[in-house]
C-alpha atoms as a PDB file:
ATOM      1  CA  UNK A   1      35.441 -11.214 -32.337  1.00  0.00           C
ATOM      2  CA  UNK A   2      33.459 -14.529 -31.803  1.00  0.00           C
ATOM      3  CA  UNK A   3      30.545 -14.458 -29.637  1.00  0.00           C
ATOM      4  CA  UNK A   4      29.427 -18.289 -28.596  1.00  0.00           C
ATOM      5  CA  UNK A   5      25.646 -18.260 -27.686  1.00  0.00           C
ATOM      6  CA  UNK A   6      24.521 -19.540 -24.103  1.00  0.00           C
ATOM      7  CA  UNK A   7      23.245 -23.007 -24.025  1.00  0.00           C
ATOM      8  CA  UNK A   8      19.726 -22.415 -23.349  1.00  0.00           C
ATOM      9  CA  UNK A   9      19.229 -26.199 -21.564  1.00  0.00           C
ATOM     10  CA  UNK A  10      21.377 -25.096 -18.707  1.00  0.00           C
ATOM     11  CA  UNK A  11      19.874 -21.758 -17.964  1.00  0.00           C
ATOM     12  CA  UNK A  12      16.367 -23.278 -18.004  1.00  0.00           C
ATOM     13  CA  UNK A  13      17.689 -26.417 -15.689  1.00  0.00           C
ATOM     14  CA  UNK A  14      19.168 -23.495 -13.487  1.00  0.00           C
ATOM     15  CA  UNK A  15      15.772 -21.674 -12.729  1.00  0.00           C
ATOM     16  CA  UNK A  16      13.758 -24.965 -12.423  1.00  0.00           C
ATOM     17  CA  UNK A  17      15.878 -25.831  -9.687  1.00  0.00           C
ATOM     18  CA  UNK A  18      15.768 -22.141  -8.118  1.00  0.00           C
ATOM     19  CA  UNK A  19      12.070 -21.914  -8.466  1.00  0.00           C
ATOM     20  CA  UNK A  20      11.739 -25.153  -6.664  1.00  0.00           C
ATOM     21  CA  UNK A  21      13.774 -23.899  -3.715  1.00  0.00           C
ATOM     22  CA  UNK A  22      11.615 -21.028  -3.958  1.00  0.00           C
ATOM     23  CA  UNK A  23       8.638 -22.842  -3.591  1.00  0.00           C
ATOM     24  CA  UNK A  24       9.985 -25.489  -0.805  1.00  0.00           C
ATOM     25  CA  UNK A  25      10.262 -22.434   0.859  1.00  0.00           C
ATOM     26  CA  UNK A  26       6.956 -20.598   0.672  1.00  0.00           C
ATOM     27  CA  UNK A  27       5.313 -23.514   1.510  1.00  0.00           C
ATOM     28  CA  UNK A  28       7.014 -23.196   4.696  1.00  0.00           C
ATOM     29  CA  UNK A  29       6.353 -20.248   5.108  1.00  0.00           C
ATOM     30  CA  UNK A  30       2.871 -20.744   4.495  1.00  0.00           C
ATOM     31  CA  UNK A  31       2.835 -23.247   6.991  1.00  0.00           C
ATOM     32  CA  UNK A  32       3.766 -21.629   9.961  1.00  0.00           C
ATOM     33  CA  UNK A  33       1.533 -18.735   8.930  1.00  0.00           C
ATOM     34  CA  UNK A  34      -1.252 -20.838   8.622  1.00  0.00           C
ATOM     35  CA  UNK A  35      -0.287 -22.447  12.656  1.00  0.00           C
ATOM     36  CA  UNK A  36       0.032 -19.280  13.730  1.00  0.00           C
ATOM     37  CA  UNK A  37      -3.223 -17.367  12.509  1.00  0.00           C
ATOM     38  CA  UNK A  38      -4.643 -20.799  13.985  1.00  0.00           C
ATOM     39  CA  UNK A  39      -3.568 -20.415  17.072  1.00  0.00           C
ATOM     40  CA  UNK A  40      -4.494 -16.681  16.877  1.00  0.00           C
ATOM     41  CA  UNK A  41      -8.128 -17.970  16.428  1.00  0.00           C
ATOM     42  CA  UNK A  42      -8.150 -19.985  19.574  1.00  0.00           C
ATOM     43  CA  UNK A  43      -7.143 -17.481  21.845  1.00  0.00           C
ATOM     44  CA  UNK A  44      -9.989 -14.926  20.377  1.00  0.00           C
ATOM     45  CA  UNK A  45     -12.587 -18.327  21.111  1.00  0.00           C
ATOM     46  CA  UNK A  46     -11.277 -18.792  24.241  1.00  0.00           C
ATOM     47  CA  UNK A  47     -11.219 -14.946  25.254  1.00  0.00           C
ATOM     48  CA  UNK A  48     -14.817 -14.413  24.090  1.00  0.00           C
ATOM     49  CA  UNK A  49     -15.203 -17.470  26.325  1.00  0.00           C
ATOM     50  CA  UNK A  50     -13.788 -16.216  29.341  1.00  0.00           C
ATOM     51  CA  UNK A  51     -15.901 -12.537  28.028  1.00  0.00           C
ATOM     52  CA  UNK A  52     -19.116 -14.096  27.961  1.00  0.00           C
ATOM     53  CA  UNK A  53     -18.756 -16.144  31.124  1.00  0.00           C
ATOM     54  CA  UNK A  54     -17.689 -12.834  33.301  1.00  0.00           C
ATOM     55  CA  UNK A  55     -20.516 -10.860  31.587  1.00  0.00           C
ATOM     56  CA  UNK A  56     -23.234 -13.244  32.727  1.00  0.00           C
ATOM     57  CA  UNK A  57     -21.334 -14.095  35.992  1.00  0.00           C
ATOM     58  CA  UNK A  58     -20.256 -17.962  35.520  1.00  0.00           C
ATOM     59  CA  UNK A  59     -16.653 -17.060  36.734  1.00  0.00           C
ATOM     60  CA  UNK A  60     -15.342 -14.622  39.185  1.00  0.00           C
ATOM     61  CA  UNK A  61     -12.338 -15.209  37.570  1.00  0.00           C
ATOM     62  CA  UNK A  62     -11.399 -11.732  36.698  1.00  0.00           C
ATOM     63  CA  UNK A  63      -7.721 -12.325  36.265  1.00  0.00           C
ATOM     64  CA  UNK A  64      -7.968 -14.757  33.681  1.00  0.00           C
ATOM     65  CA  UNK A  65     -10.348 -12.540  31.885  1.00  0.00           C
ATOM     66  CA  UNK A  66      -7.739  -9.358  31.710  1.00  0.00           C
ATOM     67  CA  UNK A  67      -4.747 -12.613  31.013  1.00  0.00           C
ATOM     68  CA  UNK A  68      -7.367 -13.396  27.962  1.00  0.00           C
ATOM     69  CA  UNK A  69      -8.149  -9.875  27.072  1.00  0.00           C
ATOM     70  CA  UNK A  70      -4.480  -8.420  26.957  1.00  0.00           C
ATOM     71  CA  UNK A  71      -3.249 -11.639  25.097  1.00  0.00           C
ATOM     72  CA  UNK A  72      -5.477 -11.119  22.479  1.00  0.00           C
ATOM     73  CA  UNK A  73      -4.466  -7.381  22.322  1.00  0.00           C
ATOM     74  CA  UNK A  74      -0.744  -8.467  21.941  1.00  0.00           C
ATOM     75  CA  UNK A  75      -1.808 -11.093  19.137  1.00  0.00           C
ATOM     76  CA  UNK A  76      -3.295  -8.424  17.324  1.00  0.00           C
ATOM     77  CA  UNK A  77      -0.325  -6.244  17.337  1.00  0.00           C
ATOM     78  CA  UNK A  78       1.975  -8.768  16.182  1.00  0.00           C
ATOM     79  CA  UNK A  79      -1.031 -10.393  13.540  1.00  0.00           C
ATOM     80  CA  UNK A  80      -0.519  -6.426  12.247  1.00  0.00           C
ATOM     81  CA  UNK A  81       2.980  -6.011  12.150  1.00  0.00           C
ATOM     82  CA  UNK A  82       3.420  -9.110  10.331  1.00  0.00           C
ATOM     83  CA  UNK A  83       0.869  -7.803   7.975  1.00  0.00           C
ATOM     84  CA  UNK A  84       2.784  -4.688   7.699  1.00  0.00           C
ATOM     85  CA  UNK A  85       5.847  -6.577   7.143  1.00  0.00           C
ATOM     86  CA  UNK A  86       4.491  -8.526   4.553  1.00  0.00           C
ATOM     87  CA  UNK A  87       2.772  -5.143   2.721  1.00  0.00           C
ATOM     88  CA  UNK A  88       6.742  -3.591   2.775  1.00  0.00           C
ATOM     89  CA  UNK A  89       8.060  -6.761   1.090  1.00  0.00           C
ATOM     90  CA  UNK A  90       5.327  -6.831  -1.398  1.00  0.00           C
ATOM     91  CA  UNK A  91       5.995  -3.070  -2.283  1.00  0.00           C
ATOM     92  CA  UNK A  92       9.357  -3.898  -2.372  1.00  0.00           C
ATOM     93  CA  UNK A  93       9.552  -6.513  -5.066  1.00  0.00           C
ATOM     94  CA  UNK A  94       6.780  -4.215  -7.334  1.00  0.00           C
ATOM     95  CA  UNK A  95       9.588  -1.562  -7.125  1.00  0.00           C
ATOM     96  CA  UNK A  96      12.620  -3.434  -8.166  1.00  0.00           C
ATOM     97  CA  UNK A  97      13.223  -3.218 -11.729  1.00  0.00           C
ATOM     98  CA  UNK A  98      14.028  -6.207 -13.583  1.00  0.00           C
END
């Protein structure tokens, strides 16, 4: 029985290339997070905003102020589930076995 040994120049050119992907791909990832939890931020400035103005009695808007209020309450839930989601995944890969 002859056993030939793996070329070790292709394996290594084949995980370069993977890890590339890999990284291509979390930095897309990391993009959109990064929009997103920006975006997040504006609407919590712009609801302490509209907060602060009906506290002190600039507006009499008091729709926009529950629009502002309830937004923020819906980013929060999602900012959290995505958080969860990311926790699972993380727990995930620490349990696979390699």
């Amino acid at each position: 029985m002859n056993i030939s040994p793996m070329n070790p120049l292709v394996a290594q050119r084949n995980i370069t290339n993977g890890s590339n992907v890999v990284n291509t791909q979390s930095n897309q990832f990391s993009d959109k997070l990064r929009k997103a939890m920006s975006g997040f931020t504006k609407d919590l400035e712009s609801a302490n905003d509209s907060i602060n103005k009906a506290v002190i009695g600039e507006s009499d808007q008091y729709l926009d102020f529950l629009i502002q209020t309830e937004k923020n309450a819906m980013n929060l839930q999602i900012a959290l589930q995505v958080r969860n989601k990311v926790v699972d995944a993380y727990n995930e890969i620490m349990r696979m076995q390699l």
